[in-house]
Protein backbone atom coordinates (compact mmCIF):
# COMPACT_ATOMS: atom_id res chain seq x y z
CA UNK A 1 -2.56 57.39 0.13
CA UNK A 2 -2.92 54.72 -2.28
CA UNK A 3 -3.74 50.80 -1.90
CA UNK A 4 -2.67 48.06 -4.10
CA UNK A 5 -5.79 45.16 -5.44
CA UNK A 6 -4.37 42.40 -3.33
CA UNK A 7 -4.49 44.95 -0.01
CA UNK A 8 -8.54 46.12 -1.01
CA UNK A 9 -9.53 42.58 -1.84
CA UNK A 10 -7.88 41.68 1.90
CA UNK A 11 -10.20 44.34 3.27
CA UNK A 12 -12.93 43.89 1.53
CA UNK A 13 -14.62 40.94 3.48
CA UNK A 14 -13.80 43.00 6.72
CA UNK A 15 -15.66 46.47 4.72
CA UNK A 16 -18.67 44.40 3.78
CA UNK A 17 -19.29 43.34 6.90
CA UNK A 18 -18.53 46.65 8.62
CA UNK A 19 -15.45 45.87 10.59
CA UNK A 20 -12.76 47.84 9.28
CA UNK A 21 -12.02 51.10 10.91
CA UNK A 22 -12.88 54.75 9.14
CA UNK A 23 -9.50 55.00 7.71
CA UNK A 24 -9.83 51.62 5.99
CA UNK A 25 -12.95 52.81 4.72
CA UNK A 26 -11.65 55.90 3.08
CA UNK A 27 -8.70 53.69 1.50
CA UNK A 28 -11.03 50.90 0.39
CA UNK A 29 -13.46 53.77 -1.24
CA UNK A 30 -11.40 55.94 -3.03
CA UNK A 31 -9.60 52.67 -4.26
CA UNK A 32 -12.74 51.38 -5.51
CA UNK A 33 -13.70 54.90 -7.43
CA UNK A 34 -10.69 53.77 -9.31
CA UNK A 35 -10.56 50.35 -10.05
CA UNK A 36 -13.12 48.75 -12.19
CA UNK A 37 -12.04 45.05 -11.41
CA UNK A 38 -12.43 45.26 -7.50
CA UNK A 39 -15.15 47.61 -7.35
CA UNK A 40 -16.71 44.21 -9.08
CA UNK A 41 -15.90 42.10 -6.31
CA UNK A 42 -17.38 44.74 -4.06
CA UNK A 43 -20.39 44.28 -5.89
CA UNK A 44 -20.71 40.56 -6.10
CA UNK A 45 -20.32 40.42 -2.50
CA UNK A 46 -22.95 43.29 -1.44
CA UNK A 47 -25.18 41.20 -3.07
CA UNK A 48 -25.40 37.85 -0.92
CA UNK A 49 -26.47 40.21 1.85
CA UNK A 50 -28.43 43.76 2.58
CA UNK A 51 -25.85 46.30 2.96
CA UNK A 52 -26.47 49.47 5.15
CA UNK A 53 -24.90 52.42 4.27
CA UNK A 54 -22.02 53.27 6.33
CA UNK A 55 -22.72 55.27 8.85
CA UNK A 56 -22.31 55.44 12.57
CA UNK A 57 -26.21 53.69 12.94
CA UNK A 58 -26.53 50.44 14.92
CA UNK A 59 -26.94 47.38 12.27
CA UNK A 60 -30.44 46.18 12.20
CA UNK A 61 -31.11 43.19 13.65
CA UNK A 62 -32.04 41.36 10.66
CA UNK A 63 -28.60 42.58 9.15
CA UNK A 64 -27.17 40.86 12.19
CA UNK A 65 -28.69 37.49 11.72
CA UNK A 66 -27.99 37.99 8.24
CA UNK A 67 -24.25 38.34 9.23
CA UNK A 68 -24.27 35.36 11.44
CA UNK A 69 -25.51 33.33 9.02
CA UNK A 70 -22.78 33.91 6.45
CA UNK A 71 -20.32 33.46 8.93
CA UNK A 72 -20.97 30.26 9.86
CA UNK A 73 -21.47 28.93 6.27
CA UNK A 74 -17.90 30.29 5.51
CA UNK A 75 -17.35 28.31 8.57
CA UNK A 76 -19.15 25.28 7.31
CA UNK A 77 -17.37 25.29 3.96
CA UNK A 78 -13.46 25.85 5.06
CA UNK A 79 -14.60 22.46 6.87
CA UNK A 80 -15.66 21.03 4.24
CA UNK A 81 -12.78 21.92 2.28
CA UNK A 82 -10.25 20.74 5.04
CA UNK A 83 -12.19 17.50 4.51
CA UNK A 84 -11.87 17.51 0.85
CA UNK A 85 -8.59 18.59 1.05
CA UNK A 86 -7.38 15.62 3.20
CA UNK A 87 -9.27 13.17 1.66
CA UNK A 88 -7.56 13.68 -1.42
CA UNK A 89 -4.27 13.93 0.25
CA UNK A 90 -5.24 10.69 2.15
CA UNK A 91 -6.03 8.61 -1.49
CA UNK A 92 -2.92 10.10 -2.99
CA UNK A 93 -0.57 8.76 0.05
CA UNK A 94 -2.33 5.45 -0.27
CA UNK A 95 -1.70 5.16 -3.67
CA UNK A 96 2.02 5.76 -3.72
CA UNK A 97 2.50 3.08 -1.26
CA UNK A 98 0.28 0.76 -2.77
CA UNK A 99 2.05 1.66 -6.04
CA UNK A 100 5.78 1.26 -4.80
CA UNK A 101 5.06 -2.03 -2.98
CA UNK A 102 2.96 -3.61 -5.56
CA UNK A 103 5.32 -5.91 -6.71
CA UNK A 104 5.66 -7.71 -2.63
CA UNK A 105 2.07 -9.17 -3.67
CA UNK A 106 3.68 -11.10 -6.40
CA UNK A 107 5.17 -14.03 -5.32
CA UNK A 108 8.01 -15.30 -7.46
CA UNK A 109 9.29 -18.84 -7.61
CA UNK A 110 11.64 -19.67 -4.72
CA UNK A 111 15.30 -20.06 -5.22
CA UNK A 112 16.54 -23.04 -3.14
CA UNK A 113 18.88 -21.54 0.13
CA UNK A 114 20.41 -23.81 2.19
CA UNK A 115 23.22 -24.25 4.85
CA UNK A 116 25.49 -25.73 2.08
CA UNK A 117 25.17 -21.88 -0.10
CA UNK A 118 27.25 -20.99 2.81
CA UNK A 119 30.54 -20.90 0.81
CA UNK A 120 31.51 -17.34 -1.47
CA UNK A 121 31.05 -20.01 -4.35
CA UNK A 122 27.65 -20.75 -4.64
CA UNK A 123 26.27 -18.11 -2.39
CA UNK A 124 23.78 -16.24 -5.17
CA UNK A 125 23.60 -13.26 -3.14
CA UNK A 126 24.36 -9.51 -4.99
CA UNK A 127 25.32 -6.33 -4.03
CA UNK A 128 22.68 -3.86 -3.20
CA UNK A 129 21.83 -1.01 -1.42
CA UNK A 130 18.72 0.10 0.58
CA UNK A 131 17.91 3.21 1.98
CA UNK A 132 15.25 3.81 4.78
CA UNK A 133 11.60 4.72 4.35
CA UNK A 134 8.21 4.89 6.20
CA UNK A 135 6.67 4.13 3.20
CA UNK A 136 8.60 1.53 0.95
CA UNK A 137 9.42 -1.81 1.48
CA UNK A 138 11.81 -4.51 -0.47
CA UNK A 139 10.69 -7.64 -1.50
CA UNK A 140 13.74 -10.28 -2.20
CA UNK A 141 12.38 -10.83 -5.94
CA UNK A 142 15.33 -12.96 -7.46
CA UNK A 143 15.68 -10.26 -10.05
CA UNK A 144 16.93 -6.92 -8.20
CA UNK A 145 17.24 -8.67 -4.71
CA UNK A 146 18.63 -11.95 -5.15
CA UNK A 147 18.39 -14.10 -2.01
CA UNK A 148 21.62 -15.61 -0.23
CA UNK A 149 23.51 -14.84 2.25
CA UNK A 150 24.66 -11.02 2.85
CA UNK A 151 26.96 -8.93 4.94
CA UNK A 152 25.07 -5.68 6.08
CA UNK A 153 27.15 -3.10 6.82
CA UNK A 154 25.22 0.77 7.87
CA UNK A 155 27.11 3.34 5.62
CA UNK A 156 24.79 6.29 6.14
CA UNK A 157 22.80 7.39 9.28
CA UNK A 158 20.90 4.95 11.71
CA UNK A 159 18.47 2.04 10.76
CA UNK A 160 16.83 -0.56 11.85
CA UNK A 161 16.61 -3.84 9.59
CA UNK A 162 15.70 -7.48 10.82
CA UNK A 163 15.59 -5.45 14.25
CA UNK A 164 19.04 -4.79 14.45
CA UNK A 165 19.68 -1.54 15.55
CA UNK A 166 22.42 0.14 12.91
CA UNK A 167 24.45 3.30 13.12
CA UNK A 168 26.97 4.11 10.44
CA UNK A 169 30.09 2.02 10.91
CA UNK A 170 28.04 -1.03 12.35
CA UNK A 171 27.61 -4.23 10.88
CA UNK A 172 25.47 -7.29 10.51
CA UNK A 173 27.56 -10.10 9.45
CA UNK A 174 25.60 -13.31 7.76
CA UNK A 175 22.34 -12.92 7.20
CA UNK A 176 19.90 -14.88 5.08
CA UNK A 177 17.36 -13.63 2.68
CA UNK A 178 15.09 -16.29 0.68
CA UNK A 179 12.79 -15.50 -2.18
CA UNK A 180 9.77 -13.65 -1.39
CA UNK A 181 11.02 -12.19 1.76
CA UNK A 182 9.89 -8.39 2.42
CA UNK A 183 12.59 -6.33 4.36
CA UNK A 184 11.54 -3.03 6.12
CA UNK A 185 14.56 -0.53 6.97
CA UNK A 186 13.05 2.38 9.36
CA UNK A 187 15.06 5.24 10.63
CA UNK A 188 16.85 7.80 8.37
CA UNK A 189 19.75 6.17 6.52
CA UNK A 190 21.07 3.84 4.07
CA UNK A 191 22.56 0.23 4.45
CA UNK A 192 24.55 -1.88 1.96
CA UNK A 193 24.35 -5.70 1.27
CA UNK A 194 27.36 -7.68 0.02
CA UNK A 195 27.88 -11.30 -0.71
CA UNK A 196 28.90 -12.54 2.70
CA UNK A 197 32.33 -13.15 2.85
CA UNK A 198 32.33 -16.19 5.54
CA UNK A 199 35.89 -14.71 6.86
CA UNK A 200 37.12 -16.62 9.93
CA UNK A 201 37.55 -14.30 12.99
CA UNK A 202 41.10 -14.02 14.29
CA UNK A 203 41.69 -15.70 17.58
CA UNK A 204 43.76 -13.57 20.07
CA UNK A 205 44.81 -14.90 23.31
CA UNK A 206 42.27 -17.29 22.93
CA UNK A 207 39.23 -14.64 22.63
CA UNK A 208 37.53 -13.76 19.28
CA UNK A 209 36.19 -9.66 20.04
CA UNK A 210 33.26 -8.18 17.64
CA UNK A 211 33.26 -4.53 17.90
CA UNK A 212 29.75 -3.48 16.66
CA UNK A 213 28.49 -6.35 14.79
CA UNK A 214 25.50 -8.66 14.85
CA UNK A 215 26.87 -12.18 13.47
CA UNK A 216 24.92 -15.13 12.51
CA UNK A 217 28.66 -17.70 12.47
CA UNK A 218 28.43 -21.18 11.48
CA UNK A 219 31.56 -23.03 14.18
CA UNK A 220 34.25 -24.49 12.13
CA UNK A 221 33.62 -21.55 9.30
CA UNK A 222 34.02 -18.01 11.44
CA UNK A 223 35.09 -19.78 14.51
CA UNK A 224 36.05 -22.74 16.31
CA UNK A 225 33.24 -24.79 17.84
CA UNK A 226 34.09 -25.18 21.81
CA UNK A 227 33.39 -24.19 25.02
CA UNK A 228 33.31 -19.89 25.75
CA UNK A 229 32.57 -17.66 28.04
CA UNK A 230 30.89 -14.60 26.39
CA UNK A 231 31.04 -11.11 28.04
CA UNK A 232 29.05 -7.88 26.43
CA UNK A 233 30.10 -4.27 27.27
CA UNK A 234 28.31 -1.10 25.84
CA UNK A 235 30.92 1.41 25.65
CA UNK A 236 28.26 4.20 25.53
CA UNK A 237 26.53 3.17 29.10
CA UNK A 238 22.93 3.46 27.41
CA UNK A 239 20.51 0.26 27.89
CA UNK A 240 21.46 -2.63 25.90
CA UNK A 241 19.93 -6.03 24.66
CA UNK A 242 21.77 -8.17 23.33
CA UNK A 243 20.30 -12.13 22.09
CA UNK A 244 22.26 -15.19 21.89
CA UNK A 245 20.75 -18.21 20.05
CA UNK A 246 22.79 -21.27 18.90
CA UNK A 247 21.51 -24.19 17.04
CA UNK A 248 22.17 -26.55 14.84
CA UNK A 249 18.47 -26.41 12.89
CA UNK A 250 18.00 -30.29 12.87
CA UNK A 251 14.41 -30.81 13.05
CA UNK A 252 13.97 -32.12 16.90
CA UNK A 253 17.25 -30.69 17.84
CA UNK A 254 17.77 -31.10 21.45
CA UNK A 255 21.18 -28.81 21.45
CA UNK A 256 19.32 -25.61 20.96
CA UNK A 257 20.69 -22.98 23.54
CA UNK A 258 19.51 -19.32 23.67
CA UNK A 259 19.66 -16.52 25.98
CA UNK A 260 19.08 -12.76 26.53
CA UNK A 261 22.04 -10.65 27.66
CA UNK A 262 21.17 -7.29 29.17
CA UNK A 263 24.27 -6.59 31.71
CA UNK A 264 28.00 -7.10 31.20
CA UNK A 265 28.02 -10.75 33.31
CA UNK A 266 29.34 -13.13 31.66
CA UNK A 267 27.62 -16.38 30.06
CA UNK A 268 28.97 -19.92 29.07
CA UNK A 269 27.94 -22.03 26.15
CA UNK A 270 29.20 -24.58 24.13
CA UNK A 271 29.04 -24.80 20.36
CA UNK A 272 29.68 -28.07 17.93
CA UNK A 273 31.35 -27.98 14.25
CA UNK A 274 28.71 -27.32 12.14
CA UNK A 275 26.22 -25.53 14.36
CA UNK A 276 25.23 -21.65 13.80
CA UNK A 277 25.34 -18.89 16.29
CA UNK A 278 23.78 -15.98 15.92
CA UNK A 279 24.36 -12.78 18.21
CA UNK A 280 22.00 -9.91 17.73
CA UNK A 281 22.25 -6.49 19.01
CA UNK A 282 18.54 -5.86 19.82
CA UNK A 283 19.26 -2.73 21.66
CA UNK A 284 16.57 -0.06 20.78
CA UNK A 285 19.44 2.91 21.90
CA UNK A 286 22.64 3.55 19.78
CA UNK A 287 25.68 1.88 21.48
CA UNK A 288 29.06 1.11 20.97
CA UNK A 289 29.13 -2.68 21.78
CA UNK A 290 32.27 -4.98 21.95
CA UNK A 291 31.41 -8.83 22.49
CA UNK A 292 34.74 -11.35 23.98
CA UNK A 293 34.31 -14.49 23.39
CA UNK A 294 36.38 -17.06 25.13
CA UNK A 295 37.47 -20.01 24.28
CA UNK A 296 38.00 -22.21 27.23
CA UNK A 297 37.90 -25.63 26.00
């Protein structure tokens, strides 16, 4: 019987060292009476260490040590390798991300983004799309992420961006970017940003009902300012968190009102024309939320 190269150079190590069996050893030397190019490698390796003939004698003892010793400097180099090996890895990884997020330590020069930009007319904000990485991260730049204000909407997988917890379908309905911001979207999917379209909710039987959205709604825009009582329900019965911050952002405001909603009671608040409210689905589960606000006065 026969033996390819790749099988004798396999053995080899195992022959040198006197560990293969006497079957190997009659494969590995009638190969090597035949091929010139591994009866070389043979010989480059007999000579790092004394080689006894092969017989059924006991090793000396010097052999032994001799053994040992190249054993553990195999051992010492595949370490040293593993080191090299990750090192290298480790520079290359650093690079890429320093590479693909050099342009977030350029600042650019602002673009001025106020409450009055919150009209479809002088909004600057532009379509884009992001998709999630570990790595990458967006920086608005004014060139290929304008700021403004955007409606997010999830149109591939799950993500998380401006921790709001997205799955495909869900939405995150005015939010603000200014110049210079960097936006992170984690999880394994892809998001899209539109112009926000400021579109006044409907009013039915004197509720408004959002069905999977985050909203940041300026009262007298998306809905009437008032008095509501506001009622959360996750559909999927996972944990839910759910914040509720409205505000009017006059510096030493006094109206500010905010709370945390974790349960399906129900919470009153009243709103005035011209003040923003923001609900945020903070929830670090998938759900299926629907929010009822009601108008009571």
């Amino acid at each position: 019987m026969k033996i390819s190269c790749e099988i004798a150079q396999d053995l080899l190590p195992l022959y040198v060292d006197k560990l293969t069996s006497n079957e190997s050893n009659i494969l590995v030397n009638n190969h090597l009476k035949e091929c010139e190019s591994c009866n070389q490698i043979y010989n480059e390796m007999i000579e790092e260490i004394p080689i006894v003939a092969h017989s059924e004698e006991e090793p000396s003892e010097n052999t032994e040590k001799q053994l040992i010793k190249r054993i553990k400097n195999r051992k010492v180099i595949s370490v040293s390798l593993l080191i090299i090996i990750f090192s290298v890895f480790g520079f290359i990884i650093g690079a890429f991300v320093f590479y693909s997020n050099n342009a977030i330590i350029k600042r650019v020069e602002p673009i001025p983004i106020t409450i009055e930009n919150r009209n479809i007319n002088t909004n600057p904000a532009e379509k884009i799309q992001l998709k999630s990485s570990i790595w990458k991260s967006y920086k608005v730049d004014n060139k290929n992420f304008k700021p403004g204000y955007y409606d997010i909407s999830a149109i591939k997988g799950n993500v998380n961006i401006a921790n709001i917890h997205l799955s495909k379908g869900d939405k995150y309905l005015g939010k603000s970017y200014f110049s210079n911001n960097v936006i992170s979207v984690k999880g394994n999917g892809v998001v899209q940003l539109t112009p926000a379209k400021f579109k006044r909710e409907t009013l039915e039987n004197g509720t408004y009902t959002l069905q999977n959205k985050s909203v940041k709604y300026q009262a007298g825009v998306e809905i009437e300012p008032g008095t509501y009582n506001l009622k959360v329900t996750n559909n999927s019965k996972t944990p839910f968190y759910v914040f509720v911050d409205i505000n009017n952002y006059a510096e030493n405001s006094i109206d500010a009102q905010s709370f945390d909603i974790r349960n399906s009671d129900t919470y009153t608040f009243s709103i005035k024309e011209g003040e923003i409210i923001k609900i945020l689905n903070w929830s670090k589960d998938n759900t299926d939320l629907t929010v009822k606000m009601e108008l009571v006065k």
